[in-house]
C-alpha atoms as a PDB file:
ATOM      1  CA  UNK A   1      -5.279 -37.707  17.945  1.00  0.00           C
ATOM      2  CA  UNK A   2      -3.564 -34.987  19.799  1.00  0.00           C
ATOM      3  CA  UNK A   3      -5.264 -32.328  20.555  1.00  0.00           C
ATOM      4  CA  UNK A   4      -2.898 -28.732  21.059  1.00  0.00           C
ATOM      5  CA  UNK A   5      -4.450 -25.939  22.973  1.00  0.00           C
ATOM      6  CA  UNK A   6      -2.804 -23.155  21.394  1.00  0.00           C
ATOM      7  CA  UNK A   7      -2.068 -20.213  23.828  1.00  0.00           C
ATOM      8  CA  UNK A   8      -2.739 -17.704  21.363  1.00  0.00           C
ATOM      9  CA  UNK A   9      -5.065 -15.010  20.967  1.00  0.00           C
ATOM     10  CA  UNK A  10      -8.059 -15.093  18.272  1.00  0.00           C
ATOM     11  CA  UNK A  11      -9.676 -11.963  16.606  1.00  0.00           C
ATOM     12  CA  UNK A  12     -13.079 -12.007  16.128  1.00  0.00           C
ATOM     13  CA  UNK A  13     -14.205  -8.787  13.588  1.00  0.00           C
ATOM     14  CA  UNK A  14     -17.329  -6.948  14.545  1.00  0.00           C
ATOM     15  CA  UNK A  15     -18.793  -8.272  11.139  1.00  0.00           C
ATOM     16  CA  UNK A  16     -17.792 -11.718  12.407  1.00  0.00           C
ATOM     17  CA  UNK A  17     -19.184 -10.704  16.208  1.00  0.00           C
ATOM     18  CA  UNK A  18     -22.224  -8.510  15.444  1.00  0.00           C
ATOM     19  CA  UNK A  19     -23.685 -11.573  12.281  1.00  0.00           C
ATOM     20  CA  UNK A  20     -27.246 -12.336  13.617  1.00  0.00           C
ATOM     21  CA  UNK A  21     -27.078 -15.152  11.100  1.00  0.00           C
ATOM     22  CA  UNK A  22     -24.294 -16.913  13.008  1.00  0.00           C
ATOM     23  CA  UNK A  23     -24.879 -19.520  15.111  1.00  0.00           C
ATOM     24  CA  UNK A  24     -22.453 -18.764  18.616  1.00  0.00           C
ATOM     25  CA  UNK A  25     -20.745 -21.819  17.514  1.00  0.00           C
ATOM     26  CA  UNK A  26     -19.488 -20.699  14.139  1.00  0.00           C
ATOM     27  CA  UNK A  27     -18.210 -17.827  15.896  1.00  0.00           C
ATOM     28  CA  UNK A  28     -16.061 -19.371  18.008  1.00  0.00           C
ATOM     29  CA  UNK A  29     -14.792 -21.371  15.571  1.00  0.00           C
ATOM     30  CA  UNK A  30     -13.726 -18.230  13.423  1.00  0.00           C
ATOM     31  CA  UNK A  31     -12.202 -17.238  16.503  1.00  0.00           C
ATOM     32  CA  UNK A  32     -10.116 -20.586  17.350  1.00  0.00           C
ATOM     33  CA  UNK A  33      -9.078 -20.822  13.486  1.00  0.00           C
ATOM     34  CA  UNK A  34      -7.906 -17.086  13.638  1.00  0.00           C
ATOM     35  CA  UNK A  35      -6.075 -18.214  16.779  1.00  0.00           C
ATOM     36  CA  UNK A  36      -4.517 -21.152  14.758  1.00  0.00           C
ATOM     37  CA  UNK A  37      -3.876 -19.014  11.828  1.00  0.00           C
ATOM     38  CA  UNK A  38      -1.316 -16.527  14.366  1.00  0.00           C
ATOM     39  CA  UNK A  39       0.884 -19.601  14.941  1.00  0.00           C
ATOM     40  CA  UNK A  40       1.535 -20.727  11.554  1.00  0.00           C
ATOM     41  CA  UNK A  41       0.185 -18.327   8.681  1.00  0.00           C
ATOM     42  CA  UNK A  42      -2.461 -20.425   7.839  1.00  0.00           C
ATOM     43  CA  UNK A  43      -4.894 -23.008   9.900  1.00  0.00           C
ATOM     44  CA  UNK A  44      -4.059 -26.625   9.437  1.00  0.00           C
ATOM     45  CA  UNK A  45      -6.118 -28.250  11.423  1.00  0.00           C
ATOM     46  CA  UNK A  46      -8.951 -30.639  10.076  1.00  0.00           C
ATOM     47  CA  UNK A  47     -13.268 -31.194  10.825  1.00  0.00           C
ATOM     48  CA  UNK A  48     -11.801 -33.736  12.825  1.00  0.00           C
ATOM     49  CA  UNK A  49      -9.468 -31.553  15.047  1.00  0.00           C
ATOM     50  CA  UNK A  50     -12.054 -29.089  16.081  1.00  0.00           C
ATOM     51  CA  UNK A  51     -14.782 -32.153  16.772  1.00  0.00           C
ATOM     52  CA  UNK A  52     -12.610 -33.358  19.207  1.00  0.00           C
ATOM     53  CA  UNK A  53     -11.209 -30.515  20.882  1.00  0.00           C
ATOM     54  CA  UNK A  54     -15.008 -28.261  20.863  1.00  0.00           C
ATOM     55  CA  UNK A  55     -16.562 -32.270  21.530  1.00  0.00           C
ATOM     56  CA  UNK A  56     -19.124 -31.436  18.286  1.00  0.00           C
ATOM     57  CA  UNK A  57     -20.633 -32.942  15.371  1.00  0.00           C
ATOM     58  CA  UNK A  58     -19.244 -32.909  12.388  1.00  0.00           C
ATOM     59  CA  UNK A  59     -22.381 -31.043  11.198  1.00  0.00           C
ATOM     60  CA  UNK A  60     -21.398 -28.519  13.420  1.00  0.00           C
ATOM     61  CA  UNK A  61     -18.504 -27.623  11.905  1.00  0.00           C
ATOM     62  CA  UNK A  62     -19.843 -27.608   8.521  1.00  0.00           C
ATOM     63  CA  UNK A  63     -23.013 -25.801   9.399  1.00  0.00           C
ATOM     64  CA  UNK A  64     -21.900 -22.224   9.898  1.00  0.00           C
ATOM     65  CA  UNK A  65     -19.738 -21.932   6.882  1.00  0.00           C
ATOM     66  CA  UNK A  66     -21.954 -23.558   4.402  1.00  0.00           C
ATOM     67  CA  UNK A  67     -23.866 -21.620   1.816  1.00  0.00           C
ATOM     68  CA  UNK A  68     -22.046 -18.553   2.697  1.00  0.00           C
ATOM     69  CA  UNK A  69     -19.010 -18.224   0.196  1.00  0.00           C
ATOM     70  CA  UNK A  70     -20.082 -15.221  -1.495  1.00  0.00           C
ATOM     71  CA  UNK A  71     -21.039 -13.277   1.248  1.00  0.00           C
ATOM     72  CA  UNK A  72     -19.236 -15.153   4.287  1.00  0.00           C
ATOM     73  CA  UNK A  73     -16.428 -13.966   6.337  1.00  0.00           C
ATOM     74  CA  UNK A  74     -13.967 -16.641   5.613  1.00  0.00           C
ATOM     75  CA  UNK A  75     -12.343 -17.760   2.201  1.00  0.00           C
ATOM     76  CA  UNK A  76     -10.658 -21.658   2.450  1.00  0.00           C
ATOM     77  CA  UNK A  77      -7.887 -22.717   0.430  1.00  0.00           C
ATOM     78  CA  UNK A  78      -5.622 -25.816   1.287  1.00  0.00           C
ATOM     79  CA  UNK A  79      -2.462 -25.148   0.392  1.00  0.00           C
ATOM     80  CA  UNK A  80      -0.701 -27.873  -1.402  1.00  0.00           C
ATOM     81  CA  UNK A  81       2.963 -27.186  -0.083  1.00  0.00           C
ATOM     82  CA  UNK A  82       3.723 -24.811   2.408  1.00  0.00           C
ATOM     83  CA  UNK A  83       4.859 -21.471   0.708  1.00  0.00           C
ATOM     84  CA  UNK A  84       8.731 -21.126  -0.126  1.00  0.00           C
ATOM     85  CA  UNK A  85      10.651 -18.829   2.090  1.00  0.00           C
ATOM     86  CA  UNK A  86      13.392 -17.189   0.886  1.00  0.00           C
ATOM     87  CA  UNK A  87      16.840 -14.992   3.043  1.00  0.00           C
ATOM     88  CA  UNK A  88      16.547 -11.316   3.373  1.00  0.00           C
ATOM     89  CA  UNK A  89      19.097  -9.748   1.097  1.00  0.00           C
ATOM     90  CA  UNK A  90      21.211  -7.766   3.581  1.00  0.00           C
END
C-alpha cells in the first residue's frame, strides 16, 4: 500500500480540540481526515490507510468514533459514486 502524505492543512474545531472525552489520537485523526477531505471533497481513505501511515491498531481507529454518532463531531457516509459534476452555464 502506498501511503500519500498530503501537504494540506487540517482544521481541528474547538469542539473537536477542547473534547475531554477524546483520546489525543482521535483528534488527530479528525484532523488528518479534514486534511484529506480539502483535497478531494470527501476522505477516501480506509482503517487500513491511517494504520499504516499513524503505525496503529485497528482498534485505534475505531475507538474514538465509536458510540458517539449522536453526539460526535463527525457524520460517515461512503459514497457509492463520486457526485456528478456538471459545466457552468456561461
Amino acid at each position: 500500500m502506498t501511503i500519500e502524505k498530503p501537504a494540506y492543512w487540517a482544521v481541528l474545531p474547538a469542539g473537536v480540540r477542547y473534547d475531554e472525552t477524546l483520546p489525543a489520537s482521535a483528534k488527530l485523526l479528525y484532523a488528518e481526515i479534514s486534511s484529506l477531505t480539502n483535497q478531494e471533497g470527501y476522505c477516501y481513505a480506509s482503517n487500513a490507510y491511517f494504520m499504516a501511515l499513524y503505525g496503529i491498531s485497528d482498534a485505534t481507529v475505531r475507538t474514538p468514533s465509536a458510540g458517539r454518532p449522536s453526539g460526535g463531531s463527525t457524520r460517515g457516509s461512503i459514497p457509492r459514486q463520486p457526485p456528478r459534476l456538471t459545466p457552468r452555464q456561461k
